[in-house]
Protein backbone atom coordinates (compact mmCIF):
# COMPACT_ATOMS: atom_id res chain seq x y z
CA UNK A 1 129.43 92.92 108.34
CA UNK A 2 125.60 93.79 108.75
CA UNK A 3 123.84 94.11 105.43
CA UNK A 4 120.16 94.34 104.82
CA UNK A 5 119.63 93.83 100.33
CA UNK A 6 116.44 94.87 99.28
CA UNK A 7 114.92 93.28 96.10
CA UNK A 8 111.50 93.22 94.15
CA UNK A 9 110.98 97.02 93.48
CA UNK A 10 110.12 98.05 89.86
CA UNK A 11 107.09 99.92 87.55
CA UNK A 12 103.86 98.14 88.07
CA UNK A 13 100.36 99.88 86.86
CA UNK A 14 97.81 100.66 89.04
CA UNK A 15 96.41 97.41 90.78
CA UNK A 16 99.13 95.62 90.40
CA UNK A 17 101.13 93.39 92.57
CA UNK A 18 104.72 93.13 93.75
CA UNK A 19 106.68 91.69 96.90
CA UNK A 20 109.65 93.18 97.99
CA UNK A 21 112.33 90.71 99.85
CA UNK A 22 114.98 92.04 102.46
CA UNK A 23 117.43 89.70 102.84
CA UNK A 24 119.56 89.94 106.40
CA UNK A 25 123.27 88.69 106.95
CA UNK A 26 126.00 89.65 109.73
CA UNK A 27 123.36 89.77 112.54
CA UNK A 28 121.32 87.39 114.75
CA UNK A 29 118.03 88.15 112.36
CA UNK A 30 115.48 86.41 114.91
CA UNK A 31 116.34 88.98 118.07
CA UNK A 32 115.12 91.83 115.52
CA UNK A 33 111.74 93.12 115.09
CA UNK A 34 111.93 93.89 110.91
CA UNK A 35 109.91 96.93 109.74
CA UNK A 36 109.32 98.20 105.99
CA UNK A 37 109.81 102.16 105.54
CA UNK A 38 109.08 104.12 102.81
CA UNK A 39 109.75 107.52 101.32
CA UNK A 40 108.98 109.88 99.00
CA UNK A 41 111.45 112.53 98.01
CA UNK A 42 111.53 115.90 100.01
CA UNK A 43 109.75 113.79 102.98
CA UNK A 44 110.50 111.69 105.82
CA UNK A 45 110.47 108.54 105.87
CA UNK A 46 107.04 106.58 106.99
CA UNK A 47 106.32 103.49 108.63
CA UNK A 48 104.51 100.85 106.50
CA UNK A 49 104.56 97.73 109.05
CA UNK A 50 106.22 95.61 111.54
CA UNK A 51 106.57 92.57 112.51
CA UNK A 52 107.64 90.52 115.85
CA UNK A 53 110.62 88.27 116.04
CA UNK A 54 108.57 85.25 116.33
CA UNK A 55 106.08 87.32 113.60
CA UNK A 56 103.46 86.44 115.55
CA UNK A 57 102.45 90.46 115.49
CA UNK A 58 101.97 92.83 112.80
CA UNK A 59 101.37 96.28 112.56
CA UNK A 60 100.66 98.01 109.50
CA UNK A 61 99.74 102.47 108.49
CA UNK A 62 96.58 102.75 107.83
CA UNK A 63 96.55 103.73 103.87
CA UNK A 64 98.09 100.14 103.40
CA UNK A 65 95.67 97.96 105.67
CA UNK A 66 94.29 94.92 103.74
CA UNK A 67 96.20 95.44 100.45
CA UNK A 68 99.65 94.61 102.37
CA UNK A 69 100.91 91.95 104.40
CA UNK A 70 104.44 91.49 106.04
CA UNK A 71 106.02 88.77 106.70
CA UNK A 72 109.77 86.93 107.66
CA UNK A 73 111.52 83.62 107.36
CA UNK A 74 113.86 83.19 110.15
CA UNK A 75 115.12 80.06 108.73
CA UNK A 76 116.30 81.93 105.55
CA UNK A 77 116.85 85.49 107.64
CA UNK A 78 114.74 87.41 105.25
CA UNK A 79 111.58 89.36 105.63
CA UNK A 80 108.84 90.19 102.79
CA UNK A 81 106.57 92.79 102.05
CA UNK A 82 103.72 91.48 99.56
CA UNK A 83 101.75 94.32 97.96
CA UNK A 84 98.42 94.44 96.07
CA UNK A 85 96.23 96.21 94.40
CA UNK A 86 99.35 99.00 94.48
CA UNK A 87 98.07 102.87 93.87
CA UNK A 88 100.32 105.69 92.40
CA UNK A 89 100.52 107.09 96.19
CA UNK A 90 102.31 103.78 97.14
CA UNK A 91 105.15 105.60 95.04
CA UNK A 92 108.08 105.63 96.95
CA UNK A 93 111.84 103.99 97.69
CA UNK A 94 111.12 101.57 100.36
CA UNK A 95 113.39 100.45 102.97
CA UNK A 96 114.00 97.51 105.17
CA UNK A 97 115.23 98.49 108.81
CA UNK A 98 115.97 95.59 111.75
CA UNK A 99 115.78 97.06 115.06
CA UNK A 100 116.20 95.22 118.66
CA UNK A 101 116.83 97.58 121.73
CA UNK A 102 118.62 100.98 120.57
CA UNK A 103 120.59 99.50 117.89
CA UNK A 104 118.84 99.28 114.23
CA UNK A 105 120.20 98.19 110.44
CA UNK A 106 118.50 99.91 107.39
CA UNK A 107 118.78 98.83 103.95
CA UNK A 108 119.99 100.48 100.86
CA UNK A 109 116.49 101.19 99.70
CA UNK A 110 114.42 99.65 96.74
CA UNK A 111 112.42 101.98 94.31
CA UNK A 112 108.31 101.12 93.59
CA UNK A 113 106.88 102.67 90.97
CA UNK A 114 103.22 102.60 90.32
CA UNK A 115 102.29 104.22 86.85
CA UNK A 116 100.06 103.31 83.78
């Protein structure tokens, strides 16, 4: 069956680092564009970045630009979101979502904490 595990999340302090990992199974990963949500209790969820199936694109929200960078191994059907110099508004459960056409795959969701 489709599953989408999440991995990396955790505390970190202020200016900190981490990189989440979203490992894909039960789907042909390279015919998805891969995206990284995140949200904050009471909220909806927002967009953090994209990237192609060939990741030759990326998109990211603004807040994140130049501290974030997403990217995906087709080989090992996984997809990566490496974060720096984290702030305590990048609190949030994130969530990996595969999407081709109409039909999309989320994950289970992965909790970031950032907190001195």
């Amino acid at each position: 069956q489709v599953q989408l595990v999440e991995s990396g999340g955790g505390l970190v302090q202020p200016g900190g680092s981490l990189r989440l990992s979203c490992a894909a199974s039960g789907f042909t990963f390279s015919n998805y564009a891969m995206s990284w949500y995140r949200q904050v209790p009471g909220t909806v969820h927002n967009l953090v970045s994209t990237i192609t199936t060939n990741g030759v694109s990326t998109t990211y929200l603004n807040s994140v630009k130049g501290r974030f960078t997403i990217s995906r191994d087709n080989a090992k059907s996984t997809v990566y979101l490496q974060m720096n110099e984290l702030k305590a508004e990048d609190t949030a459960t994130y969530y990996c979502n595969a999407r081709t056409g109409t039909n999309a795959h989320w994950g289970q969701g992965n909790q970031v904490t950032v907190s001195s």
